[in-house]
C-alpha atoms as a PDB file:
ATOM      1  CA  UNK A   1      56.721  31.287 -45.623  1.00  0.00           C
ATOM      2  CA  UNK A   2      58.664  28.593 -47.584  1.00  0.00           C
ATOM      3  CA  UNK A   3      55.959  25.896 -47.244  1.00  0.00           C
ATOM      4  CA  UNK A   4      53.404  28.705 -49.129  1.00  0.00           C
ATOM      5  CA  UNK A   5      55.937  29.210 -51.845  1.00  0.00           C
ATOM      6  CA  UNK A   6      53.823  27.194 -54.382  1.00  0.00           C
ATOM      7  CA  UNK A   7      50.411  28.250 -53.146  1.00  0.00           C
ATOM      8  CA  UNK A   8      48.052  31.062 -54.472  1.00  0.00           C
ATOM      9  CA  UNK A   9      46.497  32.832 -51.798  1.00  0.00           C
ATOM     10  CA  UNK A  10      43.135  35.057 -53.001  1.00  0.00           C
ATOM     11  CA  UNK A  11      43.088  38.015 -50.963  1.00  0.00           C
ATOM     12  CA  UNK A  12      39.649  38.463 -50.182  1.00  0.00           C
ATOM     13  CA  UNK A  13      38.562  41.819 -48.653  1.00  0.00           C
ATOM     14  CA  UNK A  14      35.006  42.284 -47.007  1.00  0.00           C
ATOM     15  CA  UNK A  15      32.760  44.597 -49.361  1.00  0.00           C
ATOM     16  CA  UNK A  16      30.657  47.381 -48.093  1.00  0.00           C
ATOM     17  CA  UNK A  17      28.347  46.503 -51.012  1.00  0.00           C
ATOM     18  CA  UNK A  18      25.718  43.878 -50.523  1.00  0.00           C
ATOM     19  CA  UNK A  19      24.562  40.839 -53.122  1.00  0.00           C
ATOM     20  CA  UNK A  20      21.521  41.987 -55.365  1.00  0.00           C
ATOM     21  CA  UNK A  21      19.787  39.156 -53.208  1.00  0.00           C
ATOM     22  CA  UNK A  22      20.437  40.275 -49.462  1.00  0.00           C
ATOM     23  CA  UNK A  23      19.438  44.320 -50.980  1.00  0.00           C
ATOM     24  CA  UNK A  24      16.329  43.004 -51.912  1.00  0.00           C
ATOM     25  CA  UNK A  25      15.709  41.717 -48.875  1.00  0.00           C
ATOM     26  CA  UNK A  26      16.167  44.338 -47.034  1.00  0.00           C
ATOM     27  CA  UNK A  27      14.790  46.425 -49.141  1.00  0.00           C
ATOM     28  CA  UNK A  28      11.311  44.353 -48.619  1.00  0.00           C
ATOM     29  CA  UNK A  29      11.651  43.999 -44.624  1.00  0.00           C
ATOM     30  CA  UNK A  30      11.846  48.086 -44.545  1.00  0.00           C
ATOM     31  CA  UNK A  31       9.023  48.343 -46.754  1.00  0.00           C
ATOM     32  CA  UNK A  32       7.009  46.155 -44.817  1.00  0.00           C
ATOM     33  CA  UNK A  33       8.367  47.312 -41.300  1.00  0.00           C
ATOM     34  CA  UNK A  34       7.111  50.951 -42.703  1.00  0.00           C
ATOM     35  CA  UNK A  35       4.067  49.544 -43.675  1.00  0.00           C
ATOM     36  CA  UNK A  36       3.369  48.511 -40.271  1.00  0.00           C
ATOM     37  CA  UNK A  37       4.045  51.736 -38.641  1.00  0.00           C
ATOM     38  CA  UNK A  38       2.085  53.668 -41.291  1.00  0.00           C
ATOM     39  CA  UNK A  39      -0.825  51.826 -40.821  1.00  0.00           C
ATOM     40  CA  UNK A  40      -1.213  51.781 -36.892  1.00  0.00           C
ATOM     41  CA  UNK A  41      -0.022  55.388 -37.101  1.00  0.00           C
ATOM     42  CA  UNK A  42      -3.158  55.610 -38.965  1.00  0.00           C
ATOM     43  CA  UNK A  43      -5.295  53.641 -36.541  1.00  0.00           C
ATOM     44  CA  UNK A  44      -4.326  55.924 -33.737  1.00  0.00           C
ATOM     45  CA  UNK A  45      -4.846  59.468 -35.136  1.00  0.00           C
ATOM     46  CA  UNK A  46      -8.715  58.050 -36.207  1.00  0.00           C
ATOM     47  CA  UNK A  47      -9.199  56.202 -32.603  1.00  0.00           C
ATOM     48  CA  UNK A  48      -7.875  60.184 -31.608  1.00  0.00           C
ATOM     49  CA  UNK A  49     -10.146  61.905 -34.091  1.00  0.00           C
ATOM     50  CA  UNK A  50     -12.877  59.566 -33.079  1.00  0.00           C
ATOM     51  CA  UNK A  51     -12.775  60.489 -29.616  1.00  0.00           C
ATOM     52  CA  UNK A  52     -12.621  63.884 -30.155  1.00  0.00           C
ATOM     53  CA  UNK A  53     -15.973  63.844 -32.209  1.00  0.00           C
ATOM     54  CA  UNK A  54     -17.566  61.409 -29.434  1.00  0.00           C
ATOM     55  CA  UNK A  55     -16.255  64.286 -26.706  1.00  0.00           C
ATOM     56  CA  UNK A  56     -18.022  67.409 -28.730  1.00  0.00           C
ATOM     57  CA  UNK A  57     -21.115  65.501 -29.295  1.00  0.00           C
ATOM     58  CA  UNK A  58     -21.416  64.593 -25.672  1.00  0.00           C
ATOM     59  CA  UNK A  59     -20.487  67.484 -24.285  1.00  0.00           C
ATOM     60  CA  UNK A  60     -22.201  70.882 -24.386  1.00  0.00           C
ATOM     61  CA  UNK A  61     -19.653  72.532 -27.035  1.00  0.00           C
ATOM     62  CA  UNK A  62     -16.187  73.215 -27.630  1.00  0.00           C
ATOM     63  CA  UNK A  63     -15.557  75.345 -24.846  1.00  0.00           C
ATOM     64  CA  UNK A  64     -17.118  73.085 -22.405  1.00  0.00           C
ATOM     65  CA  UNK A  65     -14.974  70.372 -23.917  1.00  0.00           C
ATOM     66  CA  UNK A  66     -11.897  72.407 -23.396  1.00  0.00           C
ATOM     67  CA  UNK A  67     -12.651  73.352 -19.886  1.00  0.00           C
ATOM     68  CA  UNK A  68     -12.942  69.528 -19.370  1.00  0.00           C
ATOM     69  CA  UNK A  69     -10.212  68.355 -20.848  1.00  0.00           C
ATOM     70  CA  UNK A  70      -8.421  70.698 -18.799  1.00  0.00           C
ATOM     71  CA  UNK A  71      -9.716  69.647 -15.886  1.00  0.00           C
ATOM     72  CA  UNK A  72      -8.492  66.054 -16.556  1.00  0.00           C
ATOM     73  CA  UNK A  73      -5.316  66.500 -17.274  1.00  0.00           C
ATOM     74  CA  UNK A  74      -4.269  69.472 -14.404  1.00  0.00           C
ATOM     75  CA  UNK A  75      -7.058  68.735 -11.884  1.00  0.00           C
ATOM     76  CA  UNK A  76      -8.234  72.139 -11.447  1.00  0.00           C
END
């Protein structure tokens, strides 16, 4: 400690906050990772509403529709 006698340390502690530039940042990556999600989130439920239309039209009504379905997915 006697060779530091005459030197000024700055005690520097890590912050929890973040520089106006870095929250921006992130701030735009979440936006635009949201963005992403939102929109092929979208995609899917009208590719999902789409087929549903294309399976009522080609089939002979909703209850035939449902009994198909049905037997797709359990194999009855």
């Amino acid at each position: 400690m006697a060779e530091l006698a005459g030197v000024k340390i700055k005690n520097e502690q890590a912050s929890l906050t973040k520089s106006p530039q870095r929250a921006a940042k992130s701030e735009d990556m979440s936006l635009a990772g949201m963005t992403v999600v939102v929109t092929l989130a979208s995609f899917m439920g009208l590719w999902g509403l789409a087929c549903l239309v294309s399976g009522l039209v080609h089939s002979d009504g909703l209850l035939a529709l449902g009994t198909s379905w049905l037997t797709a997915v359990f194999g009855f």
